[in-house]
Each structure stands twice: as structure tokens, then as C-alpha cells.
N, C-alpha and C. Protein backbone atom coordinates (compact mmCIF):
# COMPACT_ATOMS: atom_id res chain seq x y z
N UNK A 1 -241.96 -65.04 125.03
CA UNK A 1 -241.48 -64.93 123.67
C UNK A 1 -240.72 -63.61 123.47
N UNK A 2 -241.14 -62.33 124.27
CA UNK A 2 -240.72 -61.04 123.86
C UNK A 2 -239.08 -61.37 124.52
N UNK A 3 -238.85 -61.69 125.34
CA UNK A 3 -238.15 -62.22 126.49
C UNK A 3 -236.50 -62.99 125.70
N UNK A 4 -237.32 -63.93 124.54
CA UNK A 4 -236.54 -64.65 123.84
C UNK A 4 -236.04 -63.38 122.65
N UNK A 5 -236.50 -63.38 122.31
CA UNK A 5 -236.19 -62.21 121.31
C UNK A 5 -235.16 -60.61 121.63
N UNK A 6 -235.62 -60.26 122.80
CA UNK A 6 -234.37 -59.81 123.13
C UNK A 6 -233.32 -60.37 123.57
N UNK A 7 -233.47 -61.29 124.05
CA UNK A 7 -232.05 -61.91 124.49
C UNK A 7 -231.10 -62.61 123.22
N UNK A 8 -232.38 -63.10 121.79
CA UNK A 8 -231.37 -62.83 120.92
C UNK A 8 -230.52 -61.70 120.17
N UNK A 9 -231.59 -60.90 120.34
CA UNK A 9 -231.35 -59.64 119.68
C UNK A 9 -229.79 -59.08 120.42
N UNK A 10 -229.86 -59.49 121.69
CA UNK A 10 -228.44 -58.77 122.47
C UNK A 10 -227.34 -60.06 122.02
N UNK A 11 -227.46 -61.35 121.99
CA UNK A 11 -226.55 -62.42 121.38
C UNK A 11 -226.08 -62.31 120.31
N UNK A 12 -227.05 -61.92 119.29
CA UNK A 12 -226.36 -61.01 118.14
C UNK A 12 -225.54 -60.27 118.11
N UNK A 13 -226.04 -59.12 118.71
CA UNK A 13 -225.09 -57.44 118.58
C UNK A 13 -223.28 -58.01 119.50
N UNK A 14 -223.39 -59.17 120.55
CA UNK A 14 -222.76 -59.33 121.49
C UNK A 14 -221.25 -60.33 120.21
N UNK A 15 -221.72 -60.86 119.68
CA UNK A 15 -220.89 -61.85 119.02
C UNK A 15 -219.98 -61.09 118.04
N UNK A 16 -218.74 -61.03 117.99
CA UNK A 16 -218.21 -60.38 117.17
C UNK A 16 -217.59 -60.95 115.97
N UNK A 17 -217.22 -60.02 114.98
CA UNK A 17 -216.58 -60.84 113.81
C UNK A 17 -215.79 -61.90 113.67
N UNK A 18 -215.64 -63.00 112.97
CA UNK A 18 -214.71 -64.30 112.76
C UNK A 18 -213.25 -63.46 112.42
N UNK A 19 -213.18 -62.35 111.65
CA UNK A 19 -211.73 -62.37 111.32
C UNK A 19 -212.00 -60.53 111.51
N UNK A 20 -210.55 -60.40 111.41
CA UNK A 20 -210.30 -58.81 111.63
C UNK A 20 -211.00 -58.04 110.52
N UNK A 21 -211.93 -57.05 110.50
CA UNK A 21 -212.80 -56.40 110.04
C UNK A 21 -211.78 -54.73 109.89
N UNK A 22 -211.92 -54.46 108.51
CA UNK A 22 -211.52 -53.14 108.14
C UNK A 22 -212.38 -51.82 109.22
N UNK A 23 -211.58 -50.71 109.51
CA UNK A 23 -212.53 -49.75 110.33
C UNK A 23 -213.78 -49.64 109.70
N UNK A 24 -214.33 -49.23 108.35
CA UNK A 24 -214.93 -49.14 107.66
C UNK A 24 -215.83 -50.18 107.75
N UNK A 25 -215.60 -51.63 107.55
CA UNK A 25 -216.58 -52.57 107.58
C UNK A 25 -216.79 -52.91 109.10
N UNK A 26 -216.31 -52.57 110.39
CA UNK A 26 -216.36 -52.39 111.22
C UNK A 26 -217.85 -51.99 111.62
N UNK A 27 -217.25 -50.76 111.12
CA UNK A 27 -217.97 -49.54 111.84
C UNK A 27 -219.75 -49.49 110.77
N UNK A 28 -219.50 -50.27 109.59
CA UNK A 28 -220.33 -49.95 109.30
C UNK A 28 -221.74 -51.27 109.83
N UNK A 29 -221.31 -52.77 110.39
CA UNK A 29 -221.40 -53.54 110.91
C UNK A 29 -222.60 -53.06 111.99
N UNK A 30 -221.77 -52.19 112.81
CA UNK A 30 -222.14 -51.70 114.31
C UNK A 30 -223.43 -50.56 113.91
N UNK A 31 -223.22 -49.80 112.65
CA UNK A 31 -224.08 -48.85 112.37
C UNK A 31 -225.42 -49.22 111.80
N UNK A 32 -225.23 -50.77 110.99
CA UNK A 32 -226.50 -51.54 110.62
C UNK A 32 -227.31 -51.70 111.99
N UNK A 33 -226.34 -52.55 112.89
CA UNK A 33 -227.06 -53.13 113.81
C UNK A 33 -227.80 -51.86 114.46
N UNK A 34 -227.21 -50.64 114.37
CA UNK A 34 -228.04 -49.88 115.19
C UNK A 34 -229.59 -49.32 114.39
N UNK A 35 -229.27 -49.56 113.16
CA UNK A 35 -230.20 -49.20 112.49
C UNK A 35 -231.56 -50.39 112.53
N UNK A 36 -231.20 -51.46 112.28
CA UNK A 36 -231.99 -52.25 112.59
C UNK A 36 -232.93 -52.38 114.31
N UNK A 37 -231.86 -51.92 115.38
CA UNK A 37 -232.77 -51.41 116.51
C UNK A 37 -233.78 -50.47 116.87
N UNK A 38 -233.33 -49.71 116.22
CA UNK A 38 -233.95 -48.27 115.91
C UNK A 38 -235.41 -48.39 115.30
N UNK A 39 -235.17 -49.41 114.53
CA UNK A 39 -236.42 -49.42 113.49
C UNK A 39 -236.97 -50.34 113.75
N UNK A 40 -236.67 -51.04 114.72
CA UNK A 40 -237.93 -52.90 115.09
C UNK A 40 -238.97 -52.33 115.89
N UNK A 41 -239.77 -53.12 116.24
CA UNK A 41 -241.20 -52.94 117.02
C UNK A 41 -240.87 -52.70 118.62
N UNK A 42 -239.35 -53.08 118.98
CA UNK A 42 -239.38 -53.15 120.55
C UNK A 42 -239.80 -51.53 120.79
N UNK A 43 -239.46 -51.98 121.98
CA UNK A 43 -240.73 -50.81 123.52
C UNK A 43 -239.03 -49.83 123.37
N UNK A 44 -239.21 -48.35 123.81
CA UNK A 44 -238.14 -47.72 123.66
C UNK A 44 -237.12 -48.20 124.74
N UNK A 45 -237.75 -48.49 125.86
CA UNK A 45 -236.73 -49.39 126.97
C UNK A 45 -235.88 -50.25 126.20
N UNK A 46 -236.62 -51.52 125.91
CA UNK A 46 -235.94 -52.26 124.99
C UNK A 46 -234.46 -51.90 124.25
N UNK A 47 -235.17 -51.16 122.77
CA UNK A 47 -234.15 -50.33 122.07
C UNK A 47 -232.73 -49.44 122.60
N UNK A 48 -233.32 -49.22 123.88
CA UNK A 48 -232.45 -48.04 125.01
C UNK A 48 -230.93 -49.18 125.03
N UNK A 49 -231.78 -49.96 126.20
CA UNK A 49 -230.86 -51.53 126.41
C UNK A 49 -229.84 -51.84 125.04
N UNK A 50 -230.70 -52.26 124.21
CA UNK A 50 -229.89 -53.07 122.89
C UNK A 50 -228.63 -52.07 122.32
N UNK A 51 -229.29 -50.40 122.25
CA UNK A 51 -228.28 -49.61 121.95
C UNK A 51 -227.25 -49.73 122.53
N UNK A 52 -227.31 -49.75 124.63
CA UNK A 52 -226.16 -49.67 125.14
C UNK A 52 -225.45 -50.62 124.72
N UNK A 53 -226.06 -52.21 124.78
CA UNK A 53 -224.85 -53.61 124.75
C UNK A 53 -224.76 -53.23 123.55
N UNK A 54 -224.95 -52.86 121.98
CA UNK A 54 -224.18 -52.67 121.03
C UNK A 54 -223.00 -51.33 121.33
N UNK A 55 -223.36 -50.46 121.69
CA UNK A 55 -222.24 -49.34 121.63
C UNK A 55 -221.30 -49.54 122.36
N UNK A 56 -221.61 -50.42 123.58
CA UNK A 56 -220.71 -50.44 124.86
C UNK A 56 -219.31 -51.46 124.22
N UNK A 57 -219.42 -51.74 123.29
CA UNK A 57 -218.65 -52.89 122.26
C UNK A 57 -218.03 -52.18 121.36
N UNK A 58 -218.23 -50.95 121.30
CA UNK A 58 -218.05 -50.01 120.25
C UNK A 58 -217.27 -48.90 120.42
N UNK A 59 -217.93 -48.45 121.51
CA UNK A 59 -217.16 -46.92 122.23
C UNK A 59 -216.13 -47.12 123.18
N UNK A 60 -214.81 -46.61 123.14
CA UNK A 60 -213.97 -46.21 124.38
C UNK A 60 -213.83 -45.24 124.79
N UNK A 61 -215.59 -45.63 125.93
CA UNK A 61 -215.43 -44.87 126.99
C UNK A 61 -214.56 -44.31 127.73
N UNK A 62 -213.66 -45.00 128.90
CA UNK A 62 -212.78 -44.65 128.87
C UNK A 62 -211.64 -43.95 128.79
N UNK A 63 -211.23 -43.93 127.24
CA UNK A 63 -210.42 -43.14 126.69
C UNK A 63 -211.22 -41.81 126.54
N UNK A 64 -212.33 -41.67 126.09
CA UNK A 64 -213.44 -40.31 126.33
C UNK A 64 -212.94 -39.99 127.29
N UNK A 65 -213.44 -40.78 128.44
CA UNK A 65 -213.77 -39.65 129.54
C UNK A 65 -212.32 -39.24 130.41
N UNK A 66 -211.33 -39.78 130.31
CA UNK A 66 -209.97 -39.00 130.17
C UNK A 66 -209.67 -37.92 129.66
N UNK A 67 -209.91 -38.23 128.41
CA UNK A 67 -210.00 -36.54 127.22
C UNK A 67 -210.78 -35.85 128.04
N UNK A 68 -211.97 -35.88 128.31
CA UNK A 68 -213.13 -34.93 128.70
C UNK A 68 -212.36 -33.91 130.02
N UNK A 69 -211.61 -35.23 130.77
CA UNK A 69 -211.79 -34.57 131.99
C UNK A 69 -210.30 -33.52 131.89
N UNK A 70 -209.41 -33.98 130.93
CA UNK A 70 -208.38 -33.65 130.72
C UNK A 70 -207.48 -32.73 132.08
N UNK A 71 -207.15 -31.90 132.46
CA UNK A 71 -206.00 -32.33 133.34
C UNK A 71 -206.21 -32.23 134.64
N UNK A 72 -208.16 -31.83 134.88
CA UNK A 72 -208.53 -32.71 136.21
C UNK A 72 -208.21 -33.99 136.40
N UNK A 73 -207.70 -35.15 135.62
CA UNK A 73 -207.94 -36.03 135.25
C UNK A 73 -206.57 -36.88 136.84
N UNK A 74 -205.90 -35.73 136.81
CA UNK A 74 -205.06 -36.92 137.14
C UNK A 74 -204.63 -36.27 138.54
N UNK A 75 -206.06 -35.04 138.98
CA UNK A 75 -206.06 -34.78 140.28
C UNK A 75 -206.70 -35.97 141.16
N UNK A 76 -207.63 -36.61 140.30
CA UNK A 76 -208.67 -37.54 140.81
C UNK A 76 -207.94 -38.55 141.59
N UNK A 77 -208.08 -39.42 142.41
CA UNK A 77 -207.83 -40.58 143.34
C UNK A 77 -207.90 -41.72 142.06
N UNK A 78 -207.67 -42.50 142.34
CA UNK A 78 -207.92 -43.94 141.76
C UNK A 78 -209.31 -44.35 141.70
N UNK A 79 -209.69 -44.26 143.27
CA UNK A 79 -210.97 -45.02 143.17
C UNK A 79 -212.03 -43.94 142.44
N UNK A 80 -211.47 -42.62 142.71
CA UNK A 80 -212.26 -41.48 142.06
C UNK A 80 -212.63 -41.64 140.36
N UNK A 81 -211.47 -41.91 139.80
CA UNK A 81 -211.18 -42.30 138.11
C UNK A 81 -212.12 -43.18 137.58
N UNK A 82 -212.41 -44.47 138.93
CA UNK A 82 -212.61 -45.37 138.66
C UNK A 82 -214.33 -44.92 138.12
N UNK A 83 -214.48 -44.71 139.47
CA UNK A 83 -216.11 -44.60 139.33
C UNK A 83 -216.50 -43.25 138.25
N UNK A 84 -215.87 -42.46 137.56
CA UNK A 84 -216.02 -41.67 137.12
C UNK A 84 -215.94 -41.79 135.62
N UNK A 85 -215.05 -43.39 135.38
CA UNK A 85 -214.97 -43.67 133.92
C UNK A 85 -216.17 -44.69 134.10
N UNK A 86 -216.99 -45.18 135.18
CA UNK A 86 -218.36 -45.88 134.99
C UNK A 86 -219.31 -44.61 134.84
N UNK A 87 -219.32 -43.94 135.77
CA UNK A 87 -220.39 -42.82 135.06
C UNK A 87 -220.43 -42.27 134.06
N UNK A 88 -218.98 -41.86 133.68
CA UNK A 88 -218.84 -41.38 132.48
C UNK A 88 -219.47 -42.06 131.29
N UNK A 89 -219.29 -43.03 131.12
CA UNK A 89 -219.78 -44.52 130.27
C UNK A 89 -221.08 -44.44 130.36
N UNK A 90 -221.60 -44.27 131.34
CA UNK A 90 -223.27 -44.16 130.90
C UNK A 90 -223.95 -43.01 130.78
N UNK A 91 -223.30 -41.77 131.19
CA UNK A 91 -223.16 -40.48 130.33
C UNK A 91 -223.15 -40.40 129.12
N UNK A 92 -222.20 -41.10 128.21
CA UNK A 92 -222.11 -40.87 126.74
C UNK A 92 -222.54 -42.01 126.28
N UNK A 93 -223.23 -42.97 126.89
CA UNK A 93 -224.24 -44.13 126.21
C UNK A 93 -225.20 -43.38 125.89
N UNK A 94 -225.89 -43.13 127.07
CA UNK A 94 -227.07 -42.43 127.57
C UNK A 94 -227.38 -40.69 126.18
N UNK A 95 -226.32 -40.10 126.45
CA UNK A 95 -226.16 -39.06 125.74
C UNK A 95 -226.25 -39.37 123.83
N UNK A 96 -225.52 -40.48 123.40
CA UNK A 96 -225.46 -41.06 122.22
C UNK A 96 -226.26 -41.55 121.57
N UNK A 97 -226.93 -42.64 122.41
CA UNK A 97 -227.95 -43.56 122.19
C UNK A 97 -229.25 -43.11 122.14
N UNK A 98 -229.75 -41.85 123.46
CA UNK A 98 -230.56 -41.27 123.43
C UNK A 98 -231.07 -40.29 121.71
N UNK A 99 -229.66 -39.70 121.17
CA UNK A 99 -229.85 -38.79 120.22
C UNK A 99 -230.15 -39.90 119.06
N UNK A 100 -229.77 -41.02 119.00
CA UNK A 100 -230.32 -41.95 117.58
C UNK A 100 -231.41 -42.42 117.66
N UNK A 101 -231.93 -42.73 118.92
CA UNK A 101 -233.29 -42.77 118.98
C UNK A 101 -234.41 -41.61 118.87
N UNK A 102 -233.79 -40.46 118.74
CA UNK A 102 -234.77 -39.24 118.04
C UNK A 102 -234.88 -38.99 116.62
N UNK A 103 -234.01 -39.95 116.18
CA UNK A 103 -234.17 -40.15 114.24
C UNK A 103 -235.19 -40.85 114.03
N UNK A 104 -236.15 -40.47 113.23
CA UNK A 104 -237.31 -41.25 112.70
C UNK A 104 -236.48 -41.71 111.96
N UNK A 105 -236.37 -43.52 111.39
CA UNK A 105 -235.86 -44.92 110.39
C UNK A 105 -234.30 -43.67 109.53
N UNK A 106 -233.52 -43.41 110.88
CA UNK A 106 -231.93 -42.92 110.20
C UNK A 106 -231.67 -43.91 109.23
N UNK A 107 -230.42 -43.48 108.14
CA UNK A 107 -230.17 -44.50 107.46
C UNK A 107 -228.70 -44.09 107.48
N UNK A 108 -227.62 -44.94 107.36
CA UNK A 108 -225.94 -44.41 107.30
C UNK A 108 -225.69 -44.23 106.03
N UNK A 109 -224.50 -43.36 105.39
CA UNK A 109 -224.09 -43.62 104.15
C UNK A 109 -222.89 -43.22 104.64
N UNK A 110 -221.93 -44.22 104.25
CA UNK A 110 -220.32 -44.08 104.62
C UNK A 110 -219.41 -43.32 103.48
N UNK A 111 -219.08 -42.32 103.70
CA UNK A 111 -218.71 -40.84 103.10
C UNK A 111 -216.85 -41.56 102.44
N UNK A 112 -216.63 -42.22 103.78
CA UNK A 112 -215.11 -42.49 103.34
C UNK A 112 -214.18 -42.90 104.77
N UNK A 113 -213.06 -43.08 104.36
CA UNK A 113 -211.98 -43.77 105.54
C UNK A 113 -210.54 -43.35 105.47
N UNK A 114 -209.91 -42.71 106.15
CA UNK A 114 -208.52 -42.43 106.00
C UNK A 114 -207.97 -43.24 107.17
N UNK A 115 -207.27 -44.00 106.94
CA UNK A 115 -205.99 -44.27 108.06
C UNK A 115 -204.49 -43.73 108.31
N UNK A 116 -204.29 -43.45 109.43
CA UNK A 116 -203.13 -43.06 109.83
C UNK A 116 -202.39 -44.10 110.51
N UNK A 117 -201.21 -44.90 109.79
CA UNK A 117 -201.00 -45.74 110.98
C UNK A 117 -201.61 -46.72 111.18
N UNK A 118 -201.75 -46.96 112.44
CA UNK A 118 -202.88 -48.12 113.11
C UNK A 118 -204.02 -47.17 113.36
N UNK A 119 -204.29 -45.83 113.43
CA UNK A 119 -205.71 -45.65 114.06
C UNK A 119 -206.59 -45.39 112.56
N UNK A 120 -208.23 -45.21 112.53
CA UNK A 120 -208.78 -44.65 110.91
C UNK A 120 -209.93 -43.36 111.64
N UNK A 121 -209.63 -42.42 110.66
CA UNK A 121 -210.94 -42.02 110.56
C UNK A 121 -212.18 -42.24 109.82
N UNK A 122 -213.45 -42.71 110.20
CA UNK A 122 -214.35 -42.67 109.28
C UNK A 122 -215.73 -42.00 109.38
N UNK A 123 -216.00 -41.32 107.80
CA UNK A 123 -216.99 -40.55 108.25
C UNK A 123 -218.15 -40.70 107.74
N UNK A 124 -219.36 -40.62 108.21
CA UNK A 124 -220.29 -41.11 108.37
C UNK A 124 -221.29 -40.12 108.19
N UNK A 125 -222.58 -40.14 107.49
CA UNK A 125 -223.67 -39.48 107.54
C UNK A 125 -224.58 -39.87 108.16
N UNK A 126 -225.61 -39.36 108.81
CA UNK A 126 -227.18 -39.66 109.24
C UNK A 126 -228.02 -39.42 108.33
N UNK A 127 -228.90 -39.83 107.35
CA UNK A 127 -229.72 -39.22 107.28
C UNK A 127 -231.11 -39.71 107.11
N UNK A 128 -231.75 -38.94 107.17
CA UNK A 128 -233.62 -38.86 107.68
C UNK A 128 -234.11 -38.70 106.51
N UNK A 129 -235.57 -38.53 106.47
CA UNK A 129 -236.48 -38.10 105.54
C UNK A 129 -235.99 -36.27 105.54
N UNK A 130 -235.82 -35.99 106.68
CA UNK A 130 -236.28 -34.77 106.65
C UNK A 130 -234.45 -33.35 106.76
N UNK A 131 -233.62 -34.31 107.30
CA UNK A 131 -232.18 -33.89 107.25
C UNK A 131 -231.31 -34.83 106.93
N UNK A 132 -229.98 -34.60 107.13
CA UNK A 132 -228.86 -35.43 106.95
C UNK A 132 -227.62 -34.88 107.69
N UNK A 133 -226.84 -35.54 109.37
CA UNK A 133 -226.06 -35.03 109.90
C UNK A 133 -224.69 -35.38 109.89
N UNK A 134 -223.47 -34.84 109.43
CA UNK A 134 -222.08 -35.52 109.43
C UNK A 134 -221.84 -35.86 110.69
N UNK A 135 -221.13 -37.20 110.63
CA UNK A 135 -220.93 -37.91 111.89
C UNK A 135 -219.41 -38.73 111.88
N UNK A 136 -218.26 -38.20 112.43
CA UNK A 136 -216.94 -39.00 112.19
C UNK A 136 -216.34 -39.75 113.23
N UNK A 137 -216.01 -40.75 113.37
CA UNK A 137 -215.39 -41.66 114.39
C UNK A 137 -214.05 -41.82 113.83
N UNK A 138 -213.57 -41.57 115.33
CA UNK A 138 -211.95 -41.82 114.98
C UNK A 138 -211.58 -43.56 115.87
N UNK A 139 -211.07 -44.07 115.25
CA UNK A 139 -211.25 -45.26 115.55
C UNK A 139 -209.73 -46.11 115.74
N UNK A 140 -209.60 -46.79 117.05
CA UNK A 140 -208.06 -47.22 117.08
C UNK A 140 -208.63 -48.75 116.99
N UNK A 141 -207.58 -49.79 116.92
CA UNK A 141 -207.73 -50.97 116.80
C UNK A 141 -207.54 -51.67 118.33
N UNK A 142 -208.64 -52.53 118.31
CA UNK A 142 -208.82 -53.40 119.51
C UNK A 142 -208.80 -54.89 119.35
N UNK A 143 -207.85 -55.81 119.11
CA UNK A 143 -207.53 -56.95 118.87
C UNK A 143 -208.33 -57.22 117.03
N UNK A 144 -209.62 -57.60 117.20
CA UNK A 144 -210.18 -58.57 115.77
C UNK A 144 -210.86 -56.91 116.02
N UNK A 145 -211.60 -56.47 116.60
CA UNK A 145 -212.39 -54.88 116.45
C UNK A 145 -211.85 -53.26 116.74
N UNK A 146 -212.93 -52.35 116.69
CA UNK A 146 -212.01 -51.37 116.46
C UNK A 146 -213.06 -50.57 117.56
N UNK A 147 -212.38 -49.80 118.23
CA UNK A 147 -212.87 -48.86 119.16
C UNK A 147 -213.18 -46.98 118.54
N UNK A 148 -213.97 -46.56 118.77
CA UNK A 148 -214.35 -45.24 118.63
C UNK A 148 -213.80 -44.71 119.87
N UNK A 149 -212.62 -43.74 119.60
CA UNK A 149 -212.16 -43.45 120.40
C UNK A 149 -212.36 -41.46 120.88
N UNK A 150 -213.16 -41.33 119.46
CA UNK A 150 -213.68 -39.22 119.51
C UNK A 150 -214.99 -39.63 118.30
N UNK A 151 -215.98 -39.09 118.34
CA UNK A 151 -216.92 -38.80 117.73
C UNK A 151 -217.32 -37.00 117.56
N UNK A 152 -217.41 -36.94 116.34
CA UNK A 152 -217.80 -35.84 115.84
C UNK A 152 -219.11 -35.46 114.85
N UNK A 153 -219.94 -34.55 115.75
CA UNK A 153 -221.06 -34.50 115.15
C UNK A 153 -221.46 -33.44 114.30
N UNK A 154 -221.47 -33.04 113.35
CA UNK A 154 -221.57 -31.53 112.62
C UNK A 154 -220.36 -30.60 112.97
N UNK A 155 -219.34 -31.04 113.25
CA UNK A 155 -218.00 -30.76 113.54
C UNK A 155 -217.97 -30.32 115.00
N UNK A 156 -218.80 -30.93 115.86
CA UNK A 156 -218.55 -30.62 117.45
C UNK A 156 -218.41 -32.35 118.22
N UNK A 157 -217.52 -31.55 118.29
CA UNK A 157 -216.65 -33.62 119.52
C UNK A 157 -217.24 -33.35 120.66
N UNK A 158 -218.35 -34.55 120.93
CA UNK A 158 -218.75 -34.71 121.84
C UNK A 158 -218.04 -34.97 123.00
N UNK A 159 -217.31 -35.53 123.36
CA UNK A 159 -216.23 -35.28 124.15
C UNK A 159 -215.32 -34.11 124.64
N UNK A 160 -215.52 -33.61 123.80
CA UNK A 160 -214.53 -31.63 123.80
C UNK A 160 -216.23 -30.91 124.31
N UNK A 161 -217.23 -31.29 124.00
CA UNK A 161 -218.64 -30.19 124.60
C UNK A 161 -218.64 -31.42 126.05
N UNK A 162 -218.74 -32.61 125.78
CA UNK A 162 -218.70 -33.29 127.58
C UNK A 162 -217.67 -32.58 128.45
N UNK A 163 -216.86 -32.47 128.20
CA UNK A 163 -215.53 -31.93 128.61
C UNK A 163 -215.59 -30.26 129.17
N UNK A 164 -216.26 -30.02 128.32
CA UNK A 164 -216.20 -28.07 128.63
C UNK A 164 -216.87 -28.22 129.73
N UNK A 165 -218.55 -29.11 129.42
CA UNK A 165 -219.34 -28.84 130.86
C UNK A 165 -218.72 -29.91 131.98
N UNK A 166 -218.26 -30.42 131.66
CA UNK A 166 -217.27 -31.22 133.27
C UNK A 166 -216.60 -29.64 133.62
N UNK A 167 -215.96 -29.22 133.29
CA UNK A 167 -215.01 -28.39 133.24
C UNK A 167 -215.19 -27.28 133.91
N UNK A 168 -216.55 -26.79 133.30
CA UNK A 168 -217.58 -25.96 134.09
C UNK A 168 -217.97 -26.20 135.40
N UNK A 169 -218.25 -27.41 135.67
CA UNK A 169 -219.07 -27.60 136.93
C UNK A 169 -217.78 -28.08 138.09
N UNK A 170 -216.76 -28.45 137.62
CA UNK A 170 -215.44 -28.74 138.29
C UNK A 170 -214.73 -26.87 138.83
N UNK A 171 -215.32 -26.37 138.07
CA UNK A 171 -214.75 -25.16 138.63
C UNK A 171 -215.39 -24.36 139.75
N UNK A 172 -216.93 -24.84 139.90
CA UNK A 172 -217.93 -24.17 140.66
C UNK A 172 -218.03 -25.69 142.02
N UNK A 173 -217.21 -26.70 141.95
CA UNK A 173 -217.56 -27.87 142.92
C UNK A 173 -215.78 -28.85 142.76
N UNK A 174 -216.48 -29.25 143.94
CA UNK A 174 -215.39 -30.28 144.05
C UNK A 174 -215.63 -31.40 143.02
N UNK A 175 -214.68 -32.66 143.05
CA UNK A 175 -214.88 -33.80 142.26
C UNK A 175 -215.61 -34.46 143.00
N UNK A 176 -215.58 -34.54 144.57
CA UNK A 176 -217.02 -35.68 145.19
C UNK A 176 -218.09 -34.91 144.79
N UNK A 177 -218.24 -33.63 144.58
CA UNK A 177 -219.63 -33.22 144.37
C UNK A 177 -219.78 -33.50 142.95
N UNK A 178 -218.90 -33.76 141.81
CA UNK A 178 -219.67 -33.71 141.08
C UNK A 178 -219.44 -35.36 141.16
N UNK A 179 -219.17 -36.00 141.20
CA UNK A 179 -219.40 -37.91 141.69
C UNK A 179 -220.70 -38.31 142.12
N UNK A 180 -221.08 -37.34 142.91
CA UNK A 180 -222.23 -37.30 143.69
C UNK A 180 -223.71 -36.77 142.89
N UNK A 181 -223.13 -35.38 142.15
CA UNK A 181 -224.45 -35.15 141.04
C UNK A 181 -224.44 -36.64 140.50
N UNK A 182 -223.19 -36.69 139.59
CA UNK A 182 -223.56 -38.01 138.23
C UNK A 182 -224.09 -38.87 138.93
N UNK A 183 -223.73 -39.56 140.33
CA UNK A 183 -224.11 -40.76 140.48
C UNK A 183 -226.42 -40.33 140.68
N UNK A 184 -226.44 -39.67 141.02
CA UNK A 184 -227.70 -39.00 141.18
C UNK A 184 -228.31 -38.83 140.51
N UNK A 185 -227.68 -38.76 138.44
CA UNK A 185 -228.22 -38.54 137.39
C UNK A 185 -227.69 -39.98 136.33
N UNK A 186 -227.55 -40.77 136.87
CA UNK A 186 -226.83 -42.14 136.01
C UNK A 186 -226.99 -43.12 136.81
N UNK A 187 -227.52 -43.09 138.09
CA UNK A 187 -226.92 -44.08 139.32
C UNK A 187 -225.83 -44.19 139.71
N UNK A 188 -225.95 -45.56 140.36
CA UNK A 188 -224.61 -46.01 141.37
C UNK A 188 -223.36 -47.08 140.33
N UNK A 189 -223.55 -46.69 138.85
CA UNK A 189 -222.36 -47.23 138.34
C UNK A 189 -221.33 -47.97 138.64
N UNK A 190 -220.17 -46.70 139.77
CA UNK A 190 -218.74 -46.93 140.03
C UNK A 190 -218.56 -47.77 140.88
N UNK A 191 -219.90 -48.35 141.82
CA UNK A 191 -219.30 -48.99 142.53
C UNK A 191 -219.72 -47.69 144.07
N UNK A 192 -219.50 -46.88 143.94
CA UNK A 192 -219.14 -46.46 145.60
C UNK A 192 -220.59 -46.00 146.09
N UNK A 193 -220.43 -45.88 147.25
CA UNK A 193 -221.81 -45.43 148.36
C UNK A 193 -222.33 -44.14 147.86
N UNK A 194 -223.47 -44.17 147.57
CA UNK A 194 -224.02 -42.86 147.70
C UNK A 194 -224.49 -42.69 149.13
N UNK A 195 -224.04 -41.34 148.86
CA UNK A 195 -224.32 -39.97 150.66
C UNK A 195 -225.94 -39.96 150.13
């Protein structure tokens, strides 16, 4: 039965809107569902899981971890990129998902929405019994949905602090070594052999 229940619970989060959804009703869609994970009876494994298949629908990765790596980016090999935008991806699942699951029953309140163009910003609060944290997604359009393409948390882009410490450890190591930490701290993601 537990068995059935997550697998609806991920059929849910997995199905996306019938018609093109405003960033705003988007985003605020994706922010229920997380709230509702957060707060059910599952085992934190569970919740861990459900977070990733909802965010992984949500976030461009990707496009992150380009920014992050910024103009190491295009020292890397192909196959290097490759496996590095899978680690990366479960880096900032892992990193994201982990921090909403340290909110005792978060609740969202959507502050507002500016669009530029085709991309929106929208910004977003956390808050708790006990605080309340600003939270902004910049968001481009992905066919009927919309991708988070920079997140900002109390005015620090997680991506610009992922980025510094790539940045850091790229200066003290090569890129197989640090391929080799992540895959060591995320697994075997990309695809390639671990030494």
C-alpha cells in the first residue's frame, strides 16, 4: 500500500498542466506540491525522492550549472560537461531539497511577478512559525511550463555561491579531480567509470 501511494504521489507531481500556466501560477503549482510533501507522513527518504521528481520538472539544471561553472565551462570536454551537468543536477537537488526539508510545515506567500519579455521573475517567501525567508526564481518558458533558471535566497544566488566554491576547488585541482570528488559525493550520475 505504502508502495502505491508513492507511486501516486510521484504520478501526480509528474503530470503537468492541460494549458500554458502563468510563471506565477506555475510556480506557485510546484510550490504547493512541495508543501504538501514536506508535510505528509512519508519516511524522509520518501519526501527526499518526491522533492527530486517534483523539482527535477522545475529546475534548469543545466543552465545552473553552466552559470556556476562559468568560463571553466567551456575548458571542459564534452563528455566532461556531460557528466558534470548530471552531477551538477543532483548537487542542487540535493542542496535545495535538502534545505526545505529543514522547514518545520513552510508555507509560500507569493510577494509578486515581473516579466521581461518571455522570461518572469517571481518572488516568493518561506515562512515558518518561527521565521520567514525571501526566495526569487527567475524563470524562462519551457513549452506549456516554465523553468527556474537562478534562484535567490535572502539575496544570495545559489548558483553564484555553487559557482564561487566550484571555482575554488577548480583552482586548487584539475576538472577530473573534481569529477571524481562529485562523483564520490553524489555518485555515478554522468555516466562515466569511477577510478
Amino acid at each position: 500500500m505504502r508502495a502505491l501511494s508513492i507511486v501516486l504521489v510521484v504520478w501526480l507531481l509528474v503530470v503537468a498542466p492541460a494549458q500554458a500556466a502563468s510563471p506565477l501560477d506555475y510556480t506557485r503549482t510546484i510550490l504547493d506540491q512541495a508543501h504538501t510533501i514536506v508535510a505528509s507522513s512519508q519516511a524522509h527518504n520518501e519526501k527526499l525522492a518526491a522533492l527530486s521528481a517534483l523539482f527535477s520538472k522545475f529546475l534548469d539544471t543545466d543552465a545552473m550549472g553552466r552559470q556556476a561553472l562559468g568560463a571553466h565551462w567551456s575548458s571542459l570536454t564534452p563528455e566532461q560537461q556531460k557528466e558534470f551537468l548530471g552531477l551538477f543536477r543532483e548537487l542542487l537537488q540535493r542542496t535545495y531539497v535538502q534545505k526545505l526539508l529543514l522547514f518545520e510545515n513552510p508555507n509560500f506567500v507569493y510577494a509578486g511577478v515581473q516579466q521581461t519579455g518571455a522570461d518572469a521573475v517571481v518572488d516568493t517567501k518561506i515562512v515558518t512559525p518561527r521565521d520567514q525567508f525571501d526566495v526569487t526564481y527567475r524563470l524562462q518558458p519551457a513549452g506549456d511550463t516554465w523553468l527556474a533558471t537562478a534562484i535567490t535566497v535572502e539575496d544570495v544566488s545559489l548558483t553564484a555561491n555553487l559557482g564561487s566554491q566550484l571555482n575554488d576547488l577548480l583552482s586548487r585541482m584539475s576538472v577530473d579531480d573534481l569529477l571524481t570528488l562529485m562523483r564520490r559525493k553524489y555518485g555515478n550520475v554522468g555516466g562515466a567509470a569511477q577510478s
